[in-house]
Protein backbone atom coordinates (compact mmCIF):
# COMPACT_ATOMS: atom_id res chain seq x y z
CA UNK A 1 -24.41 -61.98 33.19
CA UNK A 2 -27.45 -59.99 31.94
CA UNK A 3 -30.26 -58.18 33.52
CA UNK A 4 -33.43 -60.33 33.00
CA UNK A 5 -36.33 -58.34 34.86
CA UNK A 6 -38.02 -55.48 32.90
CA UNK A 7 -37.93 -52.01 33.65
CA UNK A 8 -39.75 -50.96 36.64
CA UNK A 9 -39.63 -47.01 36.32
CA UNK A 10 -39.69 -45.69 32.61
CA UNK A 11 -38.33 -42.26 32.03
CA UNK A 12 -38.91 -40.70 28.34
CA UNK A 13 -37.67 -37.12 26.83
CA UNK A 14 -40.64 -36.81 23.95
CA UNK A 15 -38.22 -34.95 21.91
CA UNK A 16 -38.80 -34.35 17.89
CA UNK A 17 -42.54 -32.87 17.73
CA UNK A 18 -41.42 -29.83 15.85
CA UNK A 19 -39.23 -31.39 13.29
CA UNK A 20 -41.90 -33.86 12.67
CA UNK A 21 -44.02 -31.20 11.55
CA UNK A 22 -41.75 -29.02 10.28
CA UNK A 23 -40.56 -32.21 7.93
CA UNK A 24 -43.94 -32.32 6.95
CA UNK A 25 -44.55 -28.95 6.11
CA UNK A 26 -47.12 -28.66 8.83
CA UNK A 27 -46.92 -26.14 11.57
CA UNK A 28 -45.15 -26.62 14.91
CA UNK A 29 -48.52 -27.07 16.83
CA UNK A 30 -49.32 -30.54 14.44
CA UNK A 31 -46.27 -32.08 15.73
CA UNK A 32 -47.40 -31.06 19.42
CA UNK A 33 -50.88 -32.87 18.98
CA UNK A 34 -49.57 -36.12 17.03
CA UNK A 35 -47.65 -36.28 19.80
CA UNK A 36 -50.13 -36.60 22.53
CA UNK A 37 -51.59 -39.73 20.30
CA UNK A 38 -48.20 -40.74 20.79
CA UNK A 39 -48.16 -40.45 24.64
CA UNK A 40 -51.49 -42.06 25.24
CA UNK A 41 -50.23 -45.45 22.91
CA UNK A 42 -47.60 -45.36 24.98
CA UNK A 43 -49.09 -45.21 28.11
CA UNK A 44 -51.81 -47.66 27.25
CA UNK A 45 -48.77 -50.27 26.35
CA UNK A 46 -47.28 -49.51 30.03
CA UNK A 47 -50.19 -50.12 31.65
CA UNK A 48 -50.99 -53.58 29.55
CA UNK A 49 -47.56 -54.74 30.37
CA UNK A 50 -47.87 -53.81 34.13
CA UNK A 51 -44.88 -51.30 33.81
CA UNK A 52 -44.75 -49.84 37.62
CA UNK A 53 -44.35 -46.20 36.77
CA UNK A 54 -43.56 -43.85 33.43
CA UNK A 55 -42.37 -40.47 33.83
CA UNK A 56 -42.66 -38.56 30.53
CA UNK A 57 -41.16 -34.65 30.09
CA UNK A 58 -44.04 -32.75 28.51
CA UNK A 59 -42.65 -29.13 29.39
CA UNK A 60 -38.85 -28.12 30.99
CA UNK A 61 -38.64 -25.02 32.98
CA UNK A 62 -36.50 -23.89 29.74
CA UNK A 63 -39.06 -24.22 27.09
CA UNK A 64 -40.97 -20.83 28.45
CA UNK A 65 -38.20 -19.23 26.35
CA UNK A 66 -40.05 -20.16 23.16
CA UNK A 67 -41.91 -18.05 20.83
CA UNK A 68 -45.18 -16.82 22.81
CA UNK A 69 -47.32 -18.32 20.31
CA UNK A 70 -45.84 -21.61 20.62
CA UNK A 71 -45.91 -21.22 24.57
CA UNK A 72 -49.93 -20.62 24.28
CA UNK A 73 -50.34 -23.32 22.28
CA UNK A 74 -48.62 -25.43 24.30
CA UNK A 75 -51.16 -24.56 27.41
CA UNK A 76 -54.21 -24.80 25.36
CA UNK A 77 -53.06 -28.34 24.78
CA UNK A 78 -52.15 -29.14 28.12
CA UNK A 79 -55.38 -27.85 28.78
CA UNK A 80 -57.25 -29.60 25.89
CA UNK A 81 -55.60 -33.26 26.84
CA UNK A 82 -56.48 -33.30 31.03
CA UNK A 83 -60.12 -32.46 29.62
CA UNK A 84 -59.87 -35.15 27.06
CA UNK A 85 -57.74 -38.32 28.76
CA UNK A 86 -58.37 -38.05 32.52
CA UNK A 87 -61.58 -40.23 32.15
CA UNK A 88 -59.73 -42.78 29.63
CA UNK A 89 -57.22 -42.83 32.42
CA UNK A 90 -59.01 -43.65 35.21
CA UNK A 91 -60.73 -46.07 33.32
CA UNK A 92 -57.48 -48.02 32.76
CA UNK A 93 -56.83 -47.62 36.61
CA UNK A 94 -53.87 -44.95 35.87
CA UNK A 95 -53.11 -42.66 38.50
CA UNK A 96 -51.58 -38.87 37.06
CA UNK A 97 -49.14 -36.91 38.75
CA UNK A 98 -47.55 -33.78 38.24
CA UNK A 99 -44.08 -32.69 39.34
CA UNK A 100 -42.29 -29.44 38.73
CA UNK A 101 -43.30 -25.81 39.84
CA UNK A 102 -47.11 -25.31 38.53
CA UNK A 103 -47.16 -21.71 40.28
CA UNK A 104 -46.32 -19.76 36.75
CA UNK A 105 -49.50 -21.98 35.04
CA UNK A 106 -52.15 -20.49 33.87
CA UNK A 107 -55.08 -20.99 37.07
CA UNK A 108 -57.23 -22.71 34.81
CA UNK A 109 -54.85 -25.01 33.91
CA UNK A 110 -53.65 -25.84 37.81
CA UNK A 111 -56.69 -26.31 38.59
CA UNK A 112 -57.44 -28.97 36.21
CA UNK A 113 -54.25 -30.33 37.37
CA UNK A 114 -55.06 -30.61 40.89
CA UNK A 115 -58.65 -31.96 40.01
CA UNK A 116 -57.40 -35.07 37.88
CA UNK A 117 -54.23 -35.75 40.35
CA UNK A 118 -57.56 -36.39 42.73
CA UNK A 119 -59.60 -38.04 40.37
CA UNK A 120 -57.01 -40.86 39.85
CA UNK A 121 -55.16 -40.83 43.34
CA UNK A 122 -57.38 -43.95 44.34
CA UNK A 123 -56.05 -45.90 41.38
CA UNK A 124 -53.85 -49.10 41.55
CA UNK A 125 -52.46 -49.52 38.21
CA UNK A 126 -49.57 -47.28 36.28
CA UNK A 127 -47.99 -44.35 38.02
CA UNK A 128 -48.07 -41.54 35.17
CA UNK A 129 -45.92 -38.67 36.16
CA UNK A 130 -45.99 -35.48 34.02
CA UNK A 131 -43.25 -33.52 34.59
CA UNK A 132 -44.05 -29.77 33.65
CA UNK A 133 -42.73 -26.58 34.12
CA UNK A 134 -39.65 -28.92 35.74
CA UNK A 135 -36.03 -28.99 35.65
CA UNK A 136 -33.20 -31.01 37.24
CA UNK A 137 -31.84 -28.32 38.87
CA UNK A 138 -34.83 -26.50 39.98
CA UNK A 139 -35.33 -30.18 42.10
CA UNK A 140 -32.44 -30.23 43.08
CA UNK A 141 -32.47 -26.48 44.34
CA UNK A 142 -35.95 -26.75 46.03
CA UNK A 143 -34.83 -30.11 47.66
CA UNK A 144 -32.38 -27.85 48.96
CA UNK A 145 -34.44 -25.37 50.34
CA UNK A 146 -36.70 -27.25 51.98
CA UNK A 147 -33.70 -28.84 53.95
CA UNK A 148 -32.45 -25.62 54.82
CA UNK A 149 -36.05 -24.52 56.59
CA UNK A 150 -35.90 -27.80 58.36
CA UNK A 151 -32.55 -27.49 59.68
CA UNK A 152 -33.32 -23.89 60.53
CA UNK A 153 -36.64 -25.13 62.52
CA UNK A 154 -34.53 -27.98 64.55
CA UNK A 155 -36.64 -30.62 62.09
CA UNK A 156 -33.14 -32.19 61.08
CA UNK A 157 -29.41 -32.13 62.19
CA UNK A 158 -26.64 -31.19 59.01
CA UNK A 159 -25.31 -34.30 59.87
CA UNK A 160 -28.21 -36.47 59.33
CA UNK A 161 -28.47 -35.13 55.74
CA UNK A 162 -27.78 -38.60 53.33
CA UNK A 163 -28.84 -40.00 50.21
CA UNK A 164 -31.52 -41.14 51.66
CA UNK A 165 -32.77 -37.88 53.41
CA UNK A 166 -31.99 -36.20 50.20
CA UNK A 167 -34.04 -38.09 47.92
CA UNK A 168 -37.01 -37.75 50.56
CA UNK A 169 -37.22 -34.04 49.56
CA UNK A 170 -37.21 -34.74 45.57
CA UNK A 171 -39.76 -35.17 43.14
CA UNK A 172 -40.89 -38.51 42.93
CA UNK A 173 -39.86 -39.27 46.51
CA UNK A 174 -41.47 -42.82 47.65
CA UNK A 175 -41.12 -44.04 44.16
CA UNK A 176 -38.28 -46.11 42.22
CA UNK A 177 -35.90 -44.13 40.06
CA UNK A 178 -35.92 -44.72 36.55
CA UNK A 179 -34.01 -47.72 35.54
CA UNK A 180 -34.68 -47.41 31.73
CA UNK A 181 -34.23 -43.48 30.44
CA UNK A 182 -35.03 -42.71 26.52
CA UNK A 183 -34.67 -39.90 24.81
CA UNK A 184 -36.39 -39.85 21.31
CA UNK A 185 -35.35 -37.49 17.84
CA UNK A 186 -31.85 -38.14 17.88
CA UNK A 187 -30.43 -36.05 20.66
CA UNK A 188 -27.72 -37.69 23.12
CA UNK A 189 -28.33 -35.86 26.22
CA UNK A 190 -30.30 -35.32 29.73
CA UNK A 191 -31.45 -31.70 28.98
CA UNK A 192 -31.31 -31.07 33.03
CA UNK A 193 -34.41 -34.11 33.42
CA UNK A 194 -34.33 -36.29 36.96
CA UNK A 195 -30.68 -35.04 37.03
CA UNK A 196 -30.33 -37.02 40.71
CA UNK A 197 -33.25 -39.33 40.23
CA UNK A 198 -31.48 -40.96 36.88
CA UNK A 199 -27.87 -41.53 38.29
CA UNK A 200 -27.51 -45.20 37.39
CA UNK A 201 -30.42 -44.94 35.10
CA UNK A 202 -29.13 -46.88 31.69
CA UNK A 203 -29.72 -44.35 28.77
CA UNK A 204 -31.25 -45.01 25.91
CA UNK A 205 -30.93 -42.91 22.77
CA UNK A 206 -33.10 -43.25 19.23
CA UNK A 207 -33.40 -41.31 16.28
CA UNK A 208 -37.41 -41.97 15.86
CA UNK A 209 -38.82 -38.19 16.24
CA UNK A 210 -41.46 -38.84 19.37
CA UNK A 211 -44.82 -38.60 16.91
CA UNK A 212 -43.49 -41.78 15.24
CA UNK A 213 -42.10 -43.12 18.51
CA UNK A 214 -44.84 -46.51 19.04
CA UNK A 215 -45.06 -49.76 20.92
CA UNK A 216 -42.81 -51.36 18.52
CA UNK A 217 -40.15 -49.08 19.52
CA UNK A 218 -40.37 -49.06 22.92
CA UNK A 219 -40.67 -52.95 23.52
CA UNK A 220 -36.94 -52.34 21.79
CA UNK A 221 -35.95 -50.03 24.37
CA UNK A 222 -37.16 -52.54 27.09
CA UNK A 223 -35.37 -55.39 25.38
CA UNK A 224 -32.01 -53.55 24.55
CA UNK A 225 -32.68 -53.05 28.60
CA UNK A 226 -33.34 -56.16 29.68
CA UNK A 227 -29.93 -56.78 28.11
CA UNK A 228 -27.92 -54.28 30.05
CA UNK A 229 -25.57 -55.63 32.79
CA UNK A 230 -26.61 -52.86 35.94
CA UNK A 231 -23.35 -53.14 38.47
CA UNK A 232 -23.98 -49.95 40.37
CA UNK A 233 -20.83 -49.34 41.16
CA UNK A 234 -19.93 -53.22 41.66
CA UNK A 235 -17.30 -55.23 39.84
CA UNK A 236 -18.93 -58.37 37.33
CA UNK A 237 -17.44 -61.10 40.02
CA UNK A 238 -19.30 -59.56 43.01
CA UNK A 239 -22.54 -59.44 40.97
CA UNK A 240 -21.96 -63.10 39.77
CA UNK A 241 -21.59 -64.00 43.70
CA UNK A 242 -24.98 -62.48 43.98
């Protein structure tokens, strides 16, 4: 038995922009804007095939340990794509979110944040999360914390802490976890990304560096999906019986 519906929560590491360049002979920072082209193909396919949500990693709470110049450049561009998508994106009825701790961005850049998660809150279509300055663990960590304050204010018993209350406290609580995870350049690993949120997420791995990553290769991903078998946890005859 297969799974026939699509995916409705998309999860994608854009991994390879530097070794596109650097394959190229072009500097890191070439790699870093082909790849926003990339992203916005991408997200203009989701939206025309009434994908649900798409979660992409643009910056882990690891990558500040890059070379300063690299770092900067990486703002700017943050920076440079808000000013230059946010109207295509509320155009196409996409509504932008940011998860992950925005405190060490520069204040320009959270406010430009804050001002295009409002722009596009009133929108119906795709759910576009950026996660940015995120990691897994930090989630996890800051779910943590913010259960601790509530069980020390009488908000919530120790015993009443479940999956459920757990995931409450998480980025991208109120929305499906990712069914369909890729990871682009060739790399077979999570790199600490929706560490809880991508537990029975199936994982898809491609050597296609993310600049060259296009609609023709994710409509594979979704296919090589839609022809997974998801069991969570349950044997084939109980999800025949279904």
């Amino acid at each position: 038995m297969q799974n026939t519906s699509s995916p409705k929560h998309i999860a994608i590491i854009m991994d390879g922009n530097g070794r596109w360049a650097t394959q190229r002979g072009l500097p890191r920072s070439a790699g870093h804007k082909k790849g926003v082209n990339s992203l916005r193909d991408i997200v203009k396919f989701c939206a025309k095939k009434h994908i649900e949500n798409l979660t992409v990693f643009a910056f882990s709470s690891e990558n500040w340990k890059r070379p300063r110049q690299e770092v900067d450049l990486l703002m700017e561009l943050f920076i440079s794509a808000l000013k230059n998508e946010v109207e295509e994106l509320n155009k196409n009825n996409v509504v932008l979110k940011f998860i992950g701790d925005r405190h060490q961005f520069p204040e320009k850049l959270v406010n430009m944040v804050e001002s295009s998660e409002k722009k596009t809150k009133l929108n119906t279509g795709l759910n576009l999360f950026v996660a940015a300055n995120y990691g897994g663990r930090w989630d996890i960590i800051n779910a943590c914390q913010k259960i601790a304050d509530d069980v020390k204010q009488g908000k919530l018993e120790p015993e009443n802490i479940s999956d459920s209350e757990m995931i409450s406290y998480l980025s991208l609580s109120g929305y499906p976890e990712p069914d369909l995870f890729i990871r682009t350049g060739g790399e077979q690993r999570i790199s600490n990304f929706l560490l809880w949120q991508c537990a029975y997420s199936e994982l898809y791995f491609c050597d296609e560096l993310w600049p060259d990553f296009n609609e023709e290769q994710l409509l594979k991903a979704i296919e090589w999906f839609e022809g997974r078998q998801r069991r969570f946890g349950l044997t084939m005859e109980q999800i025949e019986d279904k």
